[in-house]
Protein backbone atom coordinates (compact mmCIF):
# COMPACT_ATOMS: atom_id res chain seq x y z
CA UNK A 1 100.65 92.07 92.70
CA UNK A 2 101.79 88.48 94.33
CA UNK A 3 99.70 85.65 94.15
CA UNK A 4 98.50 84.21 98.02
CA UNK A 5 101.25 81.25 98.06
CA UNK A 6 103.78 84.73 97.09
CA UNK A 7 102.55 86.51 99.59
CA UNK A 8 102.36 83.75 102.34
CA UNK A 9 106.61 83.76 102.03
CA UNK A 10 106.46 87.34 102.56
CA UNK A 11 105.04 88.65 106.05
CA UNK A 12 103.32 91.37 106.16
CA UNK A 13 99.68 92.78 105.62
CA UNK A 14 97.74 92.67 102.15
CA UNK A 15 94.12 92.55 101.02
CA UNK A 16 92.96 90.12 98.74
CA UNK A 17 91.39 91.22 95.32
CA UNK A 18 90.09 89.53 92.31
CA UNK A 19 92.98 89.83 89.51
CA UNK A 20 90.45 91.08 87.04
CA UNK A 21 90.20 94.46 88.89
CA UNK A 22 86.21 93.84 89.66
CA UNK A 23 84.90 95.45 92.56
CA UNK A 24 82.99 92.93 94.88
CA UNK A 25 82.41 95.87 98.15
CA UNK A 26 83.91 93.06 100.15
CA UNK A 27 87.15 93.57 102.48
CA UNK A 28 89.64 90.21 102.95
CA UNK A 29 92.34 91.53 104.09
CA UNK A 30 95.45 88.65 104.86
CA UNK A 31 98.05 88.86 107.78
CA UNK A 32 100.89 86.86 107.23
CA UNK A 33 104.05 86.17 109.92
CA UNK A 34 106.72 83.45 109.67
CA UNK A 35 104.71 81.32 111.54
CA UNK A 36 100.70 81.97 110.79
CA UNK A 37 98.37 83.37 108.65
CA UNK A 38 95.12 84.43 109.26
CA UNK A 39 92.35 86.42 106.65
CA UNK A 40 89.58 89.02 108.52
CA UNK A 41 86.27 89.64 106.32
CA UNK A 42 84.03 92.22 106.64
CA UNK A 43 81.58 94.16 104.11
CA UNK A 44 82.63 97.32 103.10
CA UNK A 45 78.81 98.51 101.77
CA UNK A 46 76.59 96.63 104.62
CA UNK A 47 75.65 93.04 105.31
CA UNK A 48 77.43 90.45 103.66
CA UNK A 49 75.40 89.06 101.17
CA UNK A 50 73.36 85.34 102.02
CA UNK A 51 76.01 83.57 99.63
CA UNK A 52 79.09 85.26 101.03
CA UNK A 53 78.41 84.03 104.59
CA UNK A 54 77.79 80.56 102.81
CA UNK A 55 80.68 80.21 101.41
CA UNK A 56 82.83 81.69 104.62
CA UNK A 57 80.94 79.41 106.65
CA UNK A 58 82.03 76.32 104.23
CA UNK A 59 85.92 77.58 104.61
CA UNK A 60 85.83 77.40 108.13
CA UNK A 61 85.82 80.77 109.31
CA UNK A 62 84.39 82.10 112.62
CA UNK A 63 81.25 84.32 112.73
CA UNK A 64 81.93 87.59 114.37
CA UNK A 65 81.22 88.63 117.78
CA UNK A 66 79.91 92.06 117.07
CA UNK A 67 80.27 92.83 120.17
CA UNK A 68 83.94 91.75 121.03
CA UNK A 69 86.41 94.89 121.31
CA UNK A 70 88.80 92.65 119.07
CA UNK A 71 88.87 93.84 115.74
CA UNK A 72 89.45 89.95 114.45
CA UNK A 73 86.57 88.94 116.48
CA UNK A 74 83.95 91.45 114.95
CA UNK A 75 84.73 90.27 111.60
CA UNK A 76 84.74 86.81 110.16
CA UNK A 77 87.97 85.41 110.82
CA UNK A 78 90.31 81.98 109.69
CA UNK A 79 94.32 81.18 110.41
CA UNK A 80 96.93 78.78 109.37
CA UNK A 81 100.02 77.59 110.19
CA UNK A 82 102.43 78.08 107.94
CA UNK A 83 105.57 75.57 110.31
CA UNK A 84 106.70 74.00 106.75
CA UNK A 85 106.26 74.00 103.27
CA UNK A 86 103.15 71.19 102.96
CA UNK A 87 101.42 73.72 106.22
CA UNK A 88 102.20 76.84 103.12
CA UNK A 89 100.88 75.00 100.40
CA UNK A 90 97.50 73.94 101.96
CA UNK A 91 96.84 77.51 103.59
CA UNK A 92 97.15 79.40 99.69
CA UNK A 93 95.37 76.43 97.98
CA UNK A 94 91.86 77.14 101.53
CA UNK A 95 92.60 81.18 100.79
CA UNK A 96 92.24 81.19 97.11
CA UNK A 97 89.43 79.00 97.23
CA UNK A 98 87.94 80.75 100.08
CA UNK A 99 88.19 84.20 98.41
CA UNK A 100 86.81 82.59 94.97
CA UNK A 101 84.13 81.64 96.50
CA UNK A 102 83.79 84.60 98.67
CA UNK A 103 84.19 87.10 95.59
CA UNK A 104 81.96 84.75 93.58
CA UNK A 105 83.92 84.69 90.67
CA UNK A 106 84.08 82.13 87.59
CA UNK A 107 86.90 79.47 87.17
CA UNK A 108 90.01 81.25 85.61
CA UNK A 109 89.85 84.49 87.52
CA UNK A 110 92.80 84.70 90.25
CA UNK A 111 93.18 85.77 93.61
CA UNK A 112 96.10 88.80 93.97
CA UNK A 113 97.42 90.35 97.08
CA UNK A 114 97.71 93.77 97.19
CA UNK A 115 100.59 95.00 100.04
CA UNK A 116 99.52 96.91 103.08
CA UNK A 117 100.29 98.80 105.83
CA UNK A 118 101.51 96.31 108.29
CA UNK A 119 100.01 98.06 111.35
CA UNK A 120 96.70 99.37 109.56
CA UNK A 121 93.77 99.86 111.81
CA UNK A 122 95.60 98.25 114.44
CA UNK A 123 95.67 101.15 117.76
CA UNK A 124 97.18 98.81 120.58
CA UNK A 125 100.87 100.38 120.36
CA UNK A 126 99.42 104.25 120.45
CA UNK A 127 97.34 103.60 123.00
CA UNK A 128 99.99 101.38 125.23
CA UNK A 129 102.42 104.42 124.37
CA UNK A 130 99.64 106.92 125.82
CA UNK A 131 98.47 104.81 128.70
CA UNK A 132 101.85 104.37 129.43
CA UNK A 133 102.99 108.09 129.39
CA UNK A 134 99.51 108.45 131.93
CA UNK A 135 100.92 106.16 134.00
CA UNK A 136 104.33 107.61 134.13
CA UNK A 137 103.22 110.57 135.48
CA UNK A 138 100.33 109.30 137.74
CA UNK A 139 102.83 107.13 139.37
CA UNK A 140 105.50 110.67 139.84
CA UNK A 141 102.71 111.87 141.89
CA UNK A 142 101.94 108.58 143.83
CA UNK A 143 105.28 108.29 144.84
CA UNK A 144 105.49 112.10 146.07
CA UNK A 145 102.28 111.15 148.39
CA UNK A 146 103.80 107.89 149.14
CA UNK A 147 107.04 109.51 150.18
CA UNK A 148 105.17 112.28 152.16
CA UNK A 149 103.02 109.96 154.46
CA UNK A 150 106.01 107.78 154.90
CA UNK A 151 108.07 110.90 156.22
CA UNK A 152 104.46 111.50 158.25
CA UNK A 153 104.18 107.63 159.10
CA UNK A 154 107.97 106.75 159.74
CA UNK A 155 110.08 109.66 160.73
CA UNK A 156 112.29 107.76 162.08
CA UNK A 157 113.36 106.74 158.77
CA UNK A 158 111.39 109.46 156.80
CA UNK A 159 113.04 111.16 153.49
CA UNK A 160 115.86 108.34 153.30
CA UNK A 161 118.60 108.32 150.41
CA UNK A 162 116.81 105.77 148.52
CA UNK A 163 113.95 108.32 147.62
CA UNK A 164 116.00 110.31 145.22
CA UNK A 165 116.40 107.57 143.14
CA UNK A 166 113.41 105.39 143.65
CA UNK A 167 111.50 108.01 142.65
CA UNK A 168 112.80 107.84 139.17
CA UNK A 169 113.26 104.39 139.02
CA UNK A 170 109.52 103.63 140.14
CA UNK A 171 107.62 105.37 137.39
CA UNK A 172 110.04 104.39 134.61
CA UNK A 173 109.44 100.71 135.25
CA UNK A 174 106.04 100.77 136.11
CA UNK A 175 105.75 102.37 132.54
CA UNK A 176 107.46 100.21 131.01
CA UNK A 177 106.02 97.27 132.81
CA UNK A 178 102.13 98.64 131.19
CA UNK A 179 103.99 98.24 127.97
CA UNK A 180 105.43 95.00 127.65
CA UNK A 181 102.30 93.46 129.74
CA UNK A 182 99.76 95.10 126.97
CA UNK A 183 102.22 94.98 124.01
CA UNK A 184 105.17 92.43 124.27
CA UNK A 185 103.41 89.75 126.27
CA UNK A 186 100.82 89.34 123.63
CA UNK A 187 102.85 89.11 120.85
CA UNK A 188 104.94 86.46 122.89
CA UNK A 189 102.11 84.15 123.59
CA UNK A 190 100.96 84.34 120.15
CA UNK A 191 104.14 82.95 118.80
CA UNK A 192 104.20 80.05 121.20
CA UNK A 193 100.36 79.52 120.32
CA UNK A 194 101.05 79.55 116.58
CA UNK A 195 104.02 76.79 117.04
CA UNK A 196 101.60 74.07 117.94
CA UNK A 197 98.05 75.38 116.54
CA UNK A 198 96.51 78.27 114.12
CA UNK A 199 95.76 80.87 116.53
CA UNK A 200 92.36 82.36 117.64
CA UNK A 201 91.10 85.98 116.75
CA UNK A 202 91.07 86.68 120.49
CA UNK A 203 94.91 85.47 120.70
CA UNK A 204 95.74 87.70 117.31
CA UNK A 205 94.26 90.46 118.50
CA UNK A 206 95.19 90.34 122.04
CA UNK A 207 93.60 92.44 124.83
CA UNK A 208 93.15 96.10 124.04
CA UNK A 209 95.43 97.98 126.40
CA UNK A 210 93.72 99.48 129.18
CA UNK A 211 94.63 100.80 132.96
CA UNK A 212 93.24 98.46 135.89
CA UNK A 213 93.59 98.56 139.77
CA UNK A 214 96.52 96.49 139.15
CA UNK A 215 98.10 98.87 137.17
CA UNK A 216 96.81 101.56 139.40
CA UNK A 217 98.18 99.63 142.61
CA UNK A 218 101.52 99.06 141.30
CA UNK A 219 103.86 102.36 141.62
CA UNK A 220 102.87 103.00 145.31
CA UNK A 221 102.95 99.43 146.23
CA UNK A 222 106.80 99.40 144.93
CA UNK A 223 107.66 102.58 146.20
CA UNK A 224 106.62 101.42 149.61
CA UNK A 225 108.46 98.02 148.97
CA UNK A 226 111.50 99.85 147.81
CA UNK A 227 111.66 102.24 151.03
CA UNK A 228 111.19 99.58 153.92
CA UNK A 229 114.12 97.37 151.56
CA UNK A 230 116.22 100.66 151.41
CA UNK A 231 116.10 101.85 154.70
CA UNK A 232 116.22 98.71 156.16
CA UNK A 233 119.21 97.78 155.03
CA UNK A 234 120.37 100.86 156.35
């Protein structure tokens, strides 16, 4: 298995273990991109010992926030930057001690990295998929009871050409809209945060993906936009 300054010029996700093979019913598990790092800690058997939290506390991490809906921010979390080589070099020489002293292990014992799945315990991109598959079809009906009021409201103009179409168009990008906003926009933000400063566990973790008014409010609110533009014109 790599060492940390291997595994910090290969992204991905890996969990830190003594090189001895000793069990210490502690997971540090290490997330590395191009541009950061960051290591979450929790216990795997309880309470982290009095002399675990110690030595966390003395590496700089953050407490948790047990009751955050971040997974980062209900475990004890730390990130680097890793912008050059010097940035690469300092963030494996604070891991490896961190995790020595975390493990409590003698002088001589190394820190390995074993590989893992990148996406482990990580449930934003199922549940943006599902939410967005809800909202695909809540907003089919909205824009049926949209187009019916408007033939009601408007029949001067009611059941123009435009609602064929809009009708697809609406709930495909409002679907896609959900996605990007809970799953792309993160993901952009935290590369711009992590070219100037390690990023938070709040900013690694993002916002779990969820449906608001907003989100609600959206498909009818175009559909009615895209029927007084449509028939308007006409």
């Amino acid at each position: 298995m790599p060492s940390v300054a291997a595994a910090l010029e290969q992204p991905g996700s890996y969990r830190l273990r003594p090189a001895d093979g000793s069990s210490t019913g502690i997971a540090a598990d290490l997330r590395v991109t191009s541009a950061w790092a960051g290591v979450r800690v929790a216990s795997l058997d309880g309470a982290l010992s009095d002399d675990a939290t110690t030595a966390l506390t003395s590496a700089g991490f953050r407490p948790p926030e047990f009751g955050a809906t971040s997974t980062a921010r209900r475990m004890w979390f730390r990130s680097w930057t890793l912008r050059s080589a010097e940035e690469r070099s300092e963030a494996a020489t604070a891991i490896t001690a961190a995790a020595t002293a975390l493990f409590g292990l003698p002088d001589g014992i190394a820190i390995e990295c074993e590989r893992r799945p990148d996406y482990e315990g990580d449930p934003r991109l199922p549940i943006a998929l599902v939410l967005g598959a809800v909202l695909l079809a809540y907003a089919v009906v909205a824009d049926w009871i949209v187009l019916l009021a408007w033939d009601i409201l408007v029949p001067s103009r009611g059941h123009p050409p435009s609602a064929t179409w809009l009708q697809v168009v609406v709930p495909i990008a409002a679907a896609v809209l959900f996605v990007g906003y809970a799953v792309v926009a993160p993901r952009v933000r935290l590369t711009w945060v992590a070219r100037r400063r390690p990023p938070t566990a709040a900013e690694v973790d993002g916002v779990m993906p969820a449906l608001n008014l907003v989100g609600l409010m959206l498909p009818p609110v175009c559909m009615v936009v895209g029927l007084v533009l449509t028939t308007g014109a006409g």
